[in-house]
PDB file of N, CA and C in Angstrom:
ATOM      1  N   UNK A   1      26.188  20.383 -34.213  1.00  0.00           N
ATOM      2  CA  UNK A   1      27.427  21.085 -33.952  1.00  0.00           C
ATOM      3  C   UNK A   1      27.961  21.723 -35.232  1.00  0.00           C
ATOM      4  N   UNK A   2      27.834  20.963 -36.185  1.00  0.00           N
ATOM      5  CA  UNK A   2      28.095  21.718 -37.519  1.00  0.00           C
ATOM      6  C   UNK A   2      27.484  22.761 -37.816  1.00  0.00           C
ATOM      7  N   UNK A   3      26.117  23.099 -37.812  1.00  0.00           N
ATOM      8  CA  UNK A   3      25.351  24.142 -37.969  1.00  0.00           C
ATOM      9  C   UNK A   3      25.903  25.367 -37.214  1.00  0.00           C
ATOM     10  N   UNK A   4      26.449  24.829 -35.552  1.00  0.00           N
ATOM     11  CA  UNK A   4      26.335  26.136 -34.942  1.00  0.00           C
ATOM     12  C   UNK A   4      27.479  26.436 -35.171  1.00  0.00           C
ATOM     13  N   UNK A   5      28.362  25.903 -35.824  1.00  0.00           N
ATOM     14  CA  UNK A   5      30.190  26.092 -35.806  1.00  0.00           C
ATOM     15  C   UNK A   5      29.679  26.999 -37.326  1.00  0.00           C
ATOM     16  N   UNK A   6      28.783  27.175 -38.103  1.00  0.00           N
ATOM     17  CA  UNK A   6      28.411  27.494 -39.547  1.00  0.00           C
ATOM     18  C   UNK A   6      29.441  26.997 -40.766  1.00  0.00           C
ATOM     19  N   UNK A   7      29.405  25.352 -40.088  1.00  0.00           N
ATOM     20  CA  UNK A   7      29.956  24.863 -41.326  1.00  0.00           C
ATOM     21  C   UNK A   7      29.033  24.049 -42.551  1.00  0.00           C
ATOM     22  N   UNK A   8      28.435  24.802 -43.593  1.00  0.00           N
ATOM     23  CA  UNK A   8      27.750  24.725 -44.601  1.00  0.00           C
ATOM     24  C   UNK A   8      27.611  23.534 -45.668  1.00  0.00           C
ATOM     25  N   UNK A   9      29.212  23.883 -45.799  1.00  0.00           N
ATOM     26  CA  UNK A   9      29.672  22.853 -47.081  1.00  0.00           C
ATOM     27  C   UNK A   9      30.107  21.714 -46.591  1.00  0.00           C
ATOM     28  N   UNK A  10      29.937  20.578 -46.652  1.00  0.00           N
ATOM     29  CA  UNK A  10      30.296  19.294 -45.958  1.00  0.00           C
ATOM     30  C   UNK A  10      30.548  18.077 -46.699  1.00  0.00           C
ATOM     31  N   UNK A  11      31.855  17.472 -45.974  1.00  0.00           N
ATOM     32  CA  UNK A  11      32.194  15.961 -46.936  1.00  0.00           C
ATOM     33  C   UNK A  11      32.653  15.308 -45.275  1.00  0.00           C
ATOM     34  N   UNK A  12      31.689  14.668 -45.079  1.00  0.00           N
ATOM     35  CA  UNK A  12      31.970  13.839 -43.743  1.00  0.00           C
ATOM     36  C   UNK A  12      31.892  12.339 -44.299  1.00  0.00           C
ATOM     37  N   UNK A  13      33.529  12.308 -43.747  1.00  0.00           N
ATOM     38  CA  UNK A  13      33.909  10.332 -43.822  1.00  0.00           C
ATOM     39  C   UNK A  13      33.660   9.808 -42.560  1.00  0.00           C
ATOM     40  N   UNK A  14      32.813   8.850 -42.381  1.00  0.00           N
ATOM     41  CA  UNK A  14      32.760   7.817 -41.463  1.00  0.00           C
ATOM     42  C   UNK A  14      33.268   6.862 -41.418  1.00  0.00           C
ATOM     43  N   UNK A  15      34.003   6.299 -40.678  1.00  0.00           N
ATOM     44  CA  UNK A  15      34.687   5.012 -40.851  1.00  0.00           C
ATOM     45  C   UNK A  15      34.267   3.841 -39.510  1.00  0.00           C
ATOM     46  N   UNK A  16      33.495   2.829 -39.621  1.00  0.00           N
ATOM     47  CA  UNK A  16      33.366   1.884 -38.600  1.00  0.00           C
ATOM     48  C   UNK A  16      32.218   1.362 -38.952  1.00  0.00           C
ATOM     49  N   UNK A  17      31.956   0.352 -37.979  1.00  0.00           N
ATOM     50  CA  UNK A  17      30.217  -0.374 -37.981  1.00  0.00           C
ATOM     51  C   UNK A  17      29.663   0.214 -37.700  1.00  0.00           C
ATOM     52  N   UNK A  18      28.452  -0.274 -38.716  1.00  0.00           N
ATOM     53  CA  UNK A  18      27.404   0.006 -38.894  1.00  0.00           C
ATOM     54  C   UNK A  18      26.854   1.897 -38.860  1.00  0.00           C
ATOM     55  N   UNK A  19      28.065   2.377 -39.804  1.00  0.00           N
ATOM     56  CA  UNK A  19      28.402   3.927 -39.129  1.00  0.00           C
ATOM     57  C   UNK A  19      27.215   4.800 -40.771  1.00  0.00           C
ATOM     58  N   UNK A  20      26.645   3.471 -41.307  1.00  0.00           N
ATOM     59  CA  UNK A  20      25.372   4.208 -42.157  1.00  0.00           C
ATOM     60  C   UNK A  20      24.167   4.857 -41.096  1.00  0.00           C
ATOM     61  N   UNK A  21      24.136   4.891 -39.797  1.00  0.00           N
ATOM     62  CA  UNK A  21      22.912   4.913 -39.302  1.00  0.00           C
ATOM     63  C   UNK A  21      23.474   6.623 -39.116  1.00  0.00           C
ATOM     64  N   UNK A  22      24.474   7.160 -39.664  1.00  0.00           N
ATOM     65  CA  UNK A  22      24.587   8.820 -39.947  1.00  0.00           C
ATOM     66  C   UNK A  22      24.044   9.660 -40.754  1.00  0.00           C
ATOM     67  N   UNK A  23      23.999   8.831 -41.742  1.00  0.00           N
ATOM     68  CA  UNK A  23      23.788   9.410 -43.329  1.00  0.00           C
ATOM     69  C   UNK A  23      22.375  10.089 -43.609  1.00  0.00           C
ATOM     70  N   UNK A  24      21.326   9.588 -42.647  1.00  0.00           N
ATOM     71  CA  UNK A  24      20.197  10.595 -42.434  1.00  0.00           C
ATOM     72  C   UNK A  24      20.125  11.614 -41.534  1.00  0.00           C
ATOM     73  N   UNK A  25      20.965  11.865 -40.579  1.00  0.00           N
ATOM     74  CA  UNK A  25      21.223  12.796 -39.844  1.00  0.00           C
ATOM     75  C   UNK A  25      21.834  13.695 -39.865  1.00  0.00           C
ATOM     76  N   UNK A  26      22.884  13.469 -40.942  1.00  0.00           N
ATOM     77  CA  UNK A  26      24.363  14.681 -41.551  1.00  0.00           C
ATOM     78  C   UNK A  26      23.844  14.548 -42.854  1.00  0.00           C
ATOM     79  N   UNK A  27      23.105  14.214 -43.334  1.00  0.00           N
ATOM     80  CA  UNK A  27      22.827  13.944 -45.119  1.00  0.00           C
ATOM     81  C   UNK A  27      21.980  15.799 -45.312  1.00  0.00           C
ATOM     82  N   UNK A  28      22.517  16.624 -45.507  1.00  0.00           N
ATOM     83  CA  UNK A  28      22.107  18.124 -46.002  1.00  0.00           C
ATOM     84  C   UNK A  28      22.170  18.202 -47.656  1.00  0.00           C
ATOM     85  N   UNK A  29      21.306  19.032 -47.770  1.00  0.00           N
ATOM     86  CA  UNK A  29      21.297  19.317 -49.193  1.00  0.00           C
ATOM     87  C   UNK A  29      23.160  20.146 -49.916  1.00  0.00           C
ATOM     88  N   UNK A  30      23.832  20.584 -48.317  1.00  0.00           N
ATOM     89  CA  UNK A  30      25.176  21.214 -48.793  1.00  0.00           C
ATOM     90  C   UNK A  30      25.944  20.244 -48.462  1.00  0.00           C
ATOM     91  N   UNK A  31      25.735  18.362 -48.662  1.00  0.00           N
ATOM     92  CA  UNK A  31      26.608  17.517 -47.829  1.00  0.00           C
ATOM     93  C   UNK A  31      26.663  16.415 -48.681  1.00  0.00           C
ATOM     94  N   UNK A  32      28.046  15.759 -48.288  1.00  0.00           N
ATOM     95  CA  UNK A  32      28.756  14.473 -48.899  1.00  0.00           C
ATOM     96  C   UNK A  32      28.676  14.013 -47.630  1.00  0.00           C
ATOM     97  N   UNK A  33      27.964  12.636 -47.540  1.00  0.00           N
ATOM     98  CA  UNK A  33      28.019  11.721 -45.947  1.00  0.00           C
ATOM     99  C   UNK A  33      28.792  10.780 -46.781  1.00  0.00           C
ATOM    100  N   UNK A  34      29.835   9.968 -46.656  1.00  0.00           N
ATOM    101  CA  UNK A  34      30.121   8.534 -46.677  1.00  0.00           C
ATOM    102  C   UNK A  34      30.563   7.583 -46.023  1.00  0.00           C
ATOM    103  N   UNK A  35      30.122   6.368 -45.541  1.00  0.00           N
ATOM    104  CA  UNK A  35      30.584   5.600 -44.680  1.00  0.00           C
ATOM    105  C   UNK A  35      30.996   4.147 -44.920  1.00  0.00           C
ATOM    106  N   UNK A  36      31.387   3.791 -44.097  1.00  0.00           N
ATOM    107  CA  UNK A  36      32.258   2.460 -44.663  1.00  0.00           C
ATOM    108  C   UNK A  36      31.191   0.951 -44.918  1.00  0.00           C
ATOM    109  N   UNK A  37      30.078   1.527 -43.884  1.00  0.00           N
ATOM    110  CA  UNK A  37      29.394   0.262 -44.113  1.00  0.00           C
ATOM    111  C   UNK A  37      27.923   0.814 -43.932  1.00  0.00           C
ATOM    112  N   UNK A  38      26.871  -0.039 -44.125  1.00  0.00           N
ATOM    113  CA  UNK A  38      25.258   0.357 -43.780  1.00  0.00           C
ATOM    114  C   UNK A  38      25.058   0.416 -42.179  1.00  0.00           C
ATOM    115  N   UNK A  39      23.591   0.985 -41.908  1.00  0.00           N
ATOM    116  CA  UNK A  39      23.406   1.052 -40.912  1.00  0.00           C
ATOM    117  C   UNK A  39      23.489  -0.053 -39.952  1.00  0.00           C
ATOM    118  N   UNK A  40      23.261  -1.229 -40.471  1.00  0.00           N
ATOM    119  CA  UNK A  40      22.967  -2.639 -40.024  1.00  0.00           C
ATOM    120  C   UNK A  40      24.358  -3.380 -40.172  1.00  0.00           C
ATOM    121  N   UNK A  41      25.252  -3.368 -40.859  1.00  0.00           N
ATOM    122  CA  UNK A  41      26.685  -3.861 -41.088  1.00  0.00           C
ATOM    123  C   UNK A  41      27.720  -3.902 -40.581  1.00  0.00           C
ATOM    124  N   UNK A  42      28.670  -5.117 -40.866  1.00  0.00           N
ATOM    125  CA  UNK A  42      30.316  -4.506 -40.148  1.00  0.00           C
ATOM    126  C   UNK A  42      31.074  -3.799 -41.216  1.00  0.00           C
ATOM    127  N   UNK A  43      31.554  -3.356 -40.803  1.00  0.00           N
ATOM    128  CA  UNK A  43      33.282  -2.670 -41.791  1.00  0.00           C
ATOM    129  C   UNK A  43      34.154  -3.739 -41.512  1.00  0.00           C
ATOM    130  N   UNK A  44      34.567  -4.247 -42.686  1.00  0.00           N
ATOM    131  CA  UNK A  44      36.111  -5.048 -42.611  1.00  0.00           C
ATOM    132  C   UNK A  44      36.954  -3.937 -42.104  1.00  0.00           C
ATOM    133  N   UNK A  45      37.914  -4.333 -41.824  1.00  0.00           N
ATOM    134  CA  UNK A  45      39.112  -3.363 -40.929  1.00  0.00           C
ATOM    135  C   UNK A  45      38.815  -3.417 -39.622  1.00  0.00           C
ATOM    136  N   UNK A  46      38.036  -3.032 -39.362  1.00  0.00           N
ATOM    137  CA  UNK A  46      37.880  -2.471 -38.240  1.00  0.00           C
ATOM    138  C   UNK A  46      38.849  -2.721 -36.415  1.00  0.00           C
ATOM    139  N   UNK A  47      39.590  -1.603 -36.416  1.00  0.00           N
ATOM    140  CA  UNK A  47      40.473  -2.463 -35.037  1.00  0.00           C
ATOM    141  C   UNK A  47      40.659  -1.034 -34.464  1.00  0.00           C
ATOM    142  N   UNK A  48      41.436  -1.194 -32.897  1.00  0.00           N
ATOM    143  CA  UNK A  48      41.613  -0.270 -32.439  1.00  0.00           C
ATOM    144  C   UNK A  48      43.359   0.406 -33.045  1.00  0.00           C
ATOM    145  N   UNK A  49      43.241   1.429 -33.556  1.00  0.00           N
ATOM    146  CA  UNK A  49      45.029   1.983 -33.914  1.00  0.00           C
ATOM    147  C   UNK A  49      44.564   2.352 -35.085  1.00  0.00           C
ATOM    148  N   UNK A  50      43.806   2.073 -36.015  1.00  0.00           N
ATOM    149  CA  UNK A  50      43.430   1.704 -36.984  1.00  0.00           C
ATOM    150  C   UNK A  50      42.695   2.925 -37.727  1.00  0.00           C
ATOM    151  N   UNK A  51      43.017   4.123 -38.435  1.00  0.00           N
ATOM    152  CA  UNK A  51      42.296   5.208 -38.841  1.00  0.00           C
ATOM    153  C   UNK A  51      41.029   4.809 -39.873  1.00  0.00           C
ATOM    154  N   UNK A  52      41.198   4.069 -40.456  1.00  0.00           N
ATOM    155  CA  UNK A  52      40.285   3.630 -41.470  1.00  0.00           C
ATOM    156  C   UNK A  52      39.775   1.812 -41.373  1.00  0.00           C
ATOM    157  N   UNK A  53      38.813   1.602 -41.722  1.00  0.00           N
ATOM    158  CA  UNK A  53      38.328   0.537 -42.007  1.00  0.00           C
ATOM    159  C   UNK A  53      39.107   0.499 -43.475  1.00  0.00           C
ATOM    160  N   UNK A  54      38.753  -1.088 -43.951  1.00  0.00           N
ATOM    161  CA  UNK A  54      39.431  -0.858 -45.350  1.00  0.00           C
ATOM    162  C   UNK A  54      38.531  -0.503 -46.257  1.00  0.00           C
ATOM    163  N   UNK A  55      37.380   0.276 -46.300  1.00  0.00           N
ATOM    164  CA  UNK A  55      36.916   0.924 -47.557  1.00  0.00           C
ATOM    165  C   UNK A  55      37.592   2.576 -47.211  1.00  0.00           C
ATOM    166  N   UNK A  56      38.307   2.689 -46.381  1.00  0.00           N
ATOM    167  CA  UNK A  56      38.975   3.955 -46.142  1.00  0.00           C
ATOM    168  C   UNK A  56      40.199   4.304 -47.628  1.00  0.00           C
ATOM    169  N   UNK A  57      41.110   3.473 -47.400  1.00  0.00           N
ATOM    170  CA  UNK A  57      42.432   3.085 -47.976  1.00  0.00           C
ATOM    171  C   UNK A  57      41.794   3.078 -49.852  1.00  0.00           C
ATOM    172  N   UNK A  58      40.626   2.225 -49.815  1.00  0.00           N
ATOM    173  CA  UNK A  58      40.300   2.067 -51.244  1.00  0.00           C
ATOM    174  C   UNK A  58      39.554   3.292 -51.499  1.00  0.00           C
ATOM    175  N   UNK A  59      39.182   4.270 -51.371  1.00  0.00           N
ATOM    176  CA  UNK A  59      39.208   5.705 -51.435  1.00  0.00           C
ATOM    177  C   UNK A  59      39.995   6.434 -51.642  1.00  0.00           C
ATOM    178  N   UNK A  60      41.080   6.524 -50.719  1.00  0.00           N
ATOM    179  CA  UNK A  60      41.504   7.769 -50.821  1.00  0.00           C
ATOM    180  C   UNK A  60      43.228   7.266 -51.775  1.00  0.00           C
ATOM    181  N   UNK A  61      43.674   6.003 -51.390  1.00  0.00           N
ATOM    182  CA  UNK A  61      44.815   5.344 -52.166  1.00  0.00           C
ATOM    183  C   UNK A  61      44.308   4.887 -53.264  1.00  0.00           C
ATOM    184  N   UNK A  62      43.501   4.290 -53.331  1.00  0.00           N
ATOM    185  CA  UNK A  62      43.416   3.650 -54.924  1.00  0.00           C
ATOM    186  C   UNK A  62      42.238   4.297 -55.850  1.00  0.00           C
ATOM    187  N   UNK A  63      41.466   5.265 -55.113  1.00  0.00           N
ATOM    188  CA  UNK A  63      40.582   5.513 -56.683  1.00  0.00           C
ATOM    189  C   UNK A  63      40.790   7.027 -56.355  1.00  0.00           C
ATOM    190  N   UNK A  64      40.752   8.179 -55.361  1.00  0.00           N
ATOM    191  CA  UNK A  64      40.783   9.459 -55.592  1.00  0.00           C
ATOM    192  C   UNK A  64      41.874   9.401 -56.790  1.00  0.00           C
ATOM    193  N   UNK A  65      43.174   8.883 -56.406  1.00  0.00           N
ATOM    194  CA  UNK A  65      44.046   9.674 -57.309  1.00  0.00           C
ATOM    195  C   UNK A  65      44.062   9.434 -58.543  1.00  0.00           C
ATOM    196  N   UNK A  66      43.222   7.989 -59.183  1.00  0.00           N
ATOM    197  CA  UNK A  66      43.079   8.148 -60.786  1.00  0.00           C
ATOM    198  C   UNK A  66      41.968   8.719 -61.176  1.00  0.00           C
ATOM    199  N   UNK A  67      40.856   9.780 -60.169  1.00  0.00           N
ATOM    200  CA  UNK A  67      40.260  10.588 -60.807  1.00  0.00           C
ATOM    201  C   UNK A  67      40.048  11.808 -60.136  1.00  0.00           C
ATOM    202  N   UNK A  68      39.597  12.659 -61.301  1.00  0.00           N
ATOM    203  CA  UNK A  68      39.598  14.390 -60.605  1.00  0.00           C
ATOM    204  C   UNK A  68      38.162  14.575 -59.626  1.00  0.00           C
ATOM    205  N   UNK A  69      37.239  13.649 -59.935  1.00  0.00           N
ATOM    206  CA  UNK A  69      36.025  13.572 -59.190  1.00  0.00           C
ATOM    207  C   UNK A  69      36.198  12.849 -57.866  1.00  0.00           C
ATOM    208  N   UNK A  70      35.730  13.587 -56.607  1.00  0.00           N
ATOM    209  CA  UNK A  70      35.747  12.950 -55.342  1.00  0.00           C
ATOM    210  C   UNK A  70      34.289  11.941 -54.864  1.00  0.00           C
ATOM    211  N   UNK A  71      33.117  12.433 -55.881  1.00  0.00           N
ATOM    212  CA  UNK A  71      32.224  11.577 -55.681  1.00  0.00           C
ATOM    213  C   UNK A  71      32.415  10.537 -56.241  1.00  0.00           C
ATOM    214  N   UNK A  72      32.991  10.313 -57.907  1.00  0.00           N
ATOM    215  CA  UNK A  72      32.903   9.759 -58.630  1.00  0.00           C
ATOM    216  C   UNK A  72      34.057   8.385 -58.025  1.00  0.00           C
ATOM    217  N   UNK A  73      35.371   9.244 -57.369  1.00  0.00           N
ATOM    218  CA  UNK A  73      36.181   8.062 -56.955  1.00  0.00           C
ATOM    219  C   UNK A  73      35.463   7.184 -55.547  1.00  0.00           C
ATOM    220  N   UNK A  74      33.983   8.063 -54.810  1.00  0.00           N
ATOM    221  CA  UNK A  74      33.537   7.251 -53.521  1.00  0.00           C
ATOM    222  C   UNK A  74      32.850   5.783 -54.131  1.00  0.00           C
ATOM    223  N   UNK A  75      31.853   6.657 -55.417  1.00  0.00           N
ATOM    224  CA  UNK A  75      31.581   5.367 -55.905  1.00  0.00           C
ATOM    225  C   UNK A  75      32.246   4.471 -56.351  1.00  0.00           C
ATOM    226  N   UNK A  76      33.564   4.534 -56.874  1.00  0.00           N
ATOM    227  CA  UNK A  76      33.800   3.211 -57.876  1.00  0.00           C
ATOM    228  C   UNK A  76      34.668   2.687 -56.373  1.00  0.00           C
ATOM    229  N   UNK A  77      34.716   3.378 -55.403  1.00  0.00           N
ATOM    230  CA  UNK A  77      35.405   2.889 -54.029  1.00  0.00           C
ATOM    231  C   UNK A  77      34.309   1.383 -53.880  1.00  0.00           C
ATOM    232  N   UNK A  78      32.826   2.270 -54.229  1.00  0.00           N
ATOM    233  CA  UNK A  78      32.032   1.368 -53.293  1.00  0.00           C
ATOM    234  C   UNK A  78      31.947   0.202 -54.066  1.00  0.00           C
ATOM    235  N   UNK A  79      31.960   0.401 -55.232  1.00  0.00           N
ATOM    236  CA  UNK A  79      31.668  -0.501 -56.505  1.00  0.00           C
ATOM    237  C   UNK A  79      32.975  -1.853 -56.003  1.00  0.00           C
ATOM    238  N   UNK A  80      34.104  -1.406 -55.741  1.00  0.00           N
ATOM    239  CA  UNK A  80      34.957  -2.373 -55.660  1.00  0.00           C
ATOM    240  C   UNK A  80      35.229  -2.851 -53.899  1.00  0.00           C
ATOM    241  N   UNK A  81      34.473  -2.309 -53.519  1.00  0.00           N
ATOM    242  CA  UNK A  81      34.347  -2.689 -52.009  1.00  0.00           C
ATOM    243  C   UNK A  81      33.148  -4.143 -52.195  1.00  0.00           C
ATOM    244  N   UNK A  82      32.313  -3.500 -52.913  1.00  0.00           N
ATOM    245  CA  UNK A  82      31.027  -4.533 -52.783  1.00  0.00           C
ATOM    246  C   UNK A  82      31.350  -5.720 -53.793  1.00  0.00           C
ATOM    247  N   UNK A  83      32.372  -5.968 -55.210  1.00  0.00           N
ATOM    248  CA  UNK A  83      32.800  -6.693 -55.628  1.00  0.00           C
ATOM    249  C   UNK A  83      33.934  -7.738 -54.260  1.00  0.00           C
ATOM    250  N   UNK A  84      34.675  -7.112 -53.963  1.00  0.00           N
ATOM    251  CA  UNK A  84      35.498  -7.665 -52.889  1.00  0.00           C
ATOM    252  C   UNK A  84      34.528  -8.227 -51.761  1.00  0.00           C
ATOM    253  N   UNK A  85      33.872  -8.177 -51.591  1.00  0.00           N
ATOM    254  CA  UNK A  85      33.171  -8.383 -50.399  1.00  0.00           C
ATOM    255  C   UNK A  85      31.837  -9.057 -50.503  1.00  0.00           C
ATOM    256  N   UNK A  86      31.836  -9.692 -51.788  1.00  0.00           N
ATOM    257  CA  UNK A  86      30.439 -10.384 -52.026  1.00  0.00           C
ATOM    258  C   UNK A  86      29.876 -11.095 -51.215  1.00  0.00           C
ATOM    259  N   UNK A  87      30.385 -12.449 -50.555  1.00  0.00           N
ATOM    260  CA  UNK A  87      30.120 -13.055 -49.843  1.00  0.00           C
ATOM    261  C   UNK A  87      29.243 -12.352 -48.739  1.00  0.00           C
ATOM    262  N   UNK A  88      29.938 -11.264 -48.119  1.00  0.00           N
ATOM    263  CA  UNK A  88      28.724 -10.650 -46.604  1.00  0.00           C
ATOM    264  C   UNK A  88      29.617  -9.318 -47.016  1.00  0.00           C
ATOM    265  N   UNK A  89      29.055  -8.223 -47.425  1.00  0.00           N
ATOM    266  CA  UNK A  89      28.864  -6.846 -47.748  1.00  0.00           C
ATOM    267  C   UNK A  89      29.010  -6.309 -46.886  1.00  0.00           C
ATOM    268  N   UNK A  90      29.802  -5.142 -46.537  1.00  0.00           N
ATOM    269  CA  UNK A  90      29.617  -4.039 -45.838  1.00  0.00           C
ATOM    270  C   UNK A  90      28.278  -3.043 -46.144  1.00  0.00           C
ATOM    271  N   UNK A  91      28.151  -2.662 -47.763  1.00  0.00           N
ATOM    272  CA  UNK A  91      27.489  -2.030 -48.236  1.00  0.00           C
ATOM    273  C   UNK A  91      27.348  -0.462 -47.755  1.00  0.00           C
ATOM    274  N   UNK A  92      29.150  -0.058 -48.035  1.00  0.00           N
ATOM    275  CA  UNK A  92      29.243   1.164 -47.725  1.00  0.00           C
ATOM    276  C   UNK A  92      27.985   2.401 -48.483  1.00  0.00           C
ATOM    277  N   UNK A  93      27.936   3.534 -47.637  1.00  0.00           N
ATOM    278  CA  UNK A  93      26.854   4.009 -48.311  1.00  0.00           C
ATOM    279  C   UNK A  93      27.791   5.463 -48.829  1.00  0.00           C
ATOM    280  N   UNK A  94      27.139   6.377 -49.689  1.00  0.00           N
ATOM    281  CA  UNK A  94      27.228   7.731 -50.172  1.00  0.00           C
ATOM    282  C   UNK A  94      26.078   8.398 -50.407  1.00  0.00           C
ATOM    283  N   UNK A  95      26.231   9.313 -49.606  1.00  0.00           N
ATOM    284  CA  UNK A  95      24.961  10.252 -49.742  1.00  0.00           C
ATOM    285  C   UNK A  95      25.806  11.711 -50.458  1.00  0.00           C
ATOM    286  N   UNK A  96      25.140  12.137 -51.296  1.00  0.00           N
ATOM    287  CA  UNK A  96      25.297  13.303 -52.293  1.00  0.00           C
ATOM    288  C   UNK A  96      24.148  14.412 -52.433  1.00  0.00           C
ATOM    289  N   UNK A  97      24.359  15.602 -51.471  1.00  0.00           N
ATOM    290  CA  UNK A  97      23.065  16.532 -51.372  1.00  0.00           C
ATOM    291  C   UNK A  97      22.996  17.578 -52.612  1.00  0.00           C
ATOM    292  N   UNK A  98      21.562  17.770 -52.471  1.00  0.00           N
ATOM    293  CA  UNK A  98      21.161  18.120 -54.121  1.00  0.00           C
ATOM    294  C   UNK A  98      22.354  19.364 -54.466  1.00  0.00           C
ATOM    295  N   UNK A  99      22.112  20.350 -53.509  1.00  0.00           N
ATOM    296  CA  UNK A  99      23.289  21.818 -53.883  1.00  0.00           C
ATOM    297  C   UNK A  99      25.004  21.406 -54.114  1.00  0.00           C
ATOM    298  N   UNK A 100      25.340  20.482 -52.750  1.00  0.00           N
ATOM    299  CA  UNK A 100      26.378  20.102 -53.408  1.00  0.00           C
ATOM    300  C   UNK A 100      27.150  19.966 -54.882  1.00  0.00           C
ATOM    301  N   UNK A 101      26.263  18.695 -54.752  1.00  0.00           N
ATOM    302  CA  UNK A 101      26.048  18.073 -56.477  1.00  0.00           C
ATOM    303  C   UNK A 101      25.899  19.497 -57.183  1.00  0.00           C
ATOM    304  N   UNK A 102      25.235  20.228 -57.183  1.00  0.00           N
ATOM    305  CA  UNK A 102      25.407  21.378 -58.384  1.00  0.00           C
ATOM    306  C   UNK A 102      26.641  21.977 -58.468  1.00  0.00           C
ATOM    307  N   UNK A 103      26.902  22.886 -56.970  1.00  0.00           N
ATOM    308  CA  UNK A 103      28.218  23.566 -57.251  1.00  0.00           C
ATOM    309  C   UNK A 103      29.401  22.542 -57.583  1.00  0.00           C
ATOM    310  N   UNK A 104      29.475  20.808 -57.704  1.00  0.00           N
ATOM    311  CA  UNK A 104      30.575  20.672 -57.916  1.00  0.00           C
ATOM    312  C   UNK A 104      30.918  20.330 -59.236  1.00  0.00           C
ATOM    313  N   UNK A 105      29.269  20.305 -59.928  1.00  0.00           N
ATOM    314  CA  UNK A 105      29.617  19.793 -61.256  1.00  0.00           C
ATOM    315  C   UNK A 105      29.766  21.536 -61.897  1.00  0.00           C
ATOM    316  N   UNK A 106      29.599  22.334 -61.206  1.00  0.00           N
ATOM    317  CA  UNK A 106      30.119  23.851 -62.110  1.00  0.00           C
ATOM    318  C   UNK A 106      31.726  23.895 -61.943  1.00  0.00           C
ATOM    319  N   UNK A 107      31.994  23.234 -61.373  1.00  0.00           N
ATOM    320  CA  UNK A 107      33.046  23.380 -61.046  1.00  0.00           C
ATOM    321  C   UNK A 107      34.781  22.625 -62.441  1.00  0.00           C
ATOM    322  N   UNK A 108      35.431  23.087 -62.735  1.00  0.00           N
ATOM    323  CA  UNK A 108      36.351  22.066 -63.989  1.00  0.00           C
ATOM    324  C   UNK A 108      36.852  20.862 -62.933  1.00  0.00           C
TER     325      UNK A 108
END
């Protein structure tokens, strides 16, 4: 549906279980996939009302805004998702396609 709508450039958030089993299917060389957990996993959060699992909130509230990088804040999202969550992991994933990644590091 993205293709035929000709939407190119892409940053698709997933939020729910086991919502990694996307990230090979939307993962384009013009695409940001990220999701809250692996293909095989739960997402903490997860409820009905509920816009985000909680690797949602630790994205976009606590690490976008202390940095200018949106990949850079998915990872240290994931980094402190997977510290928090040692015991049984979500093991949110990020996929980063090769063109993306170029035009955003040309970018200030």
């Amino acid at each position: 549906m993205l293709d035929e709508a000709g939407i190119t450039w892409r940053i698709i958030v997933i939020a729910g279980c086991e919502s990694g089993v996307f990230v090979e299917a939307l993962g384009t060389d013009e695409s940001i996939v990220f999701t809250a957990a692996a293909n095989d996993r739960f997402s903490y959060g997860s409820a009905n009302g509920r816009a985000f699992t909680d690797f949602g909130p630790t994205v976009f509230v606590d690490e976008l805004p202390r940095t200018p990088s949106f990949v850079d804040a998915v990872r240290d999202a994931v980094t402190r998702t997977e510290q928090r969550e040692a015991a049984q992991p979500s093991k949110p994933r990020l996929f980063v396609g090769s063109a993306i990644a170029r035009e955003l590091e040309a970018r200030p």
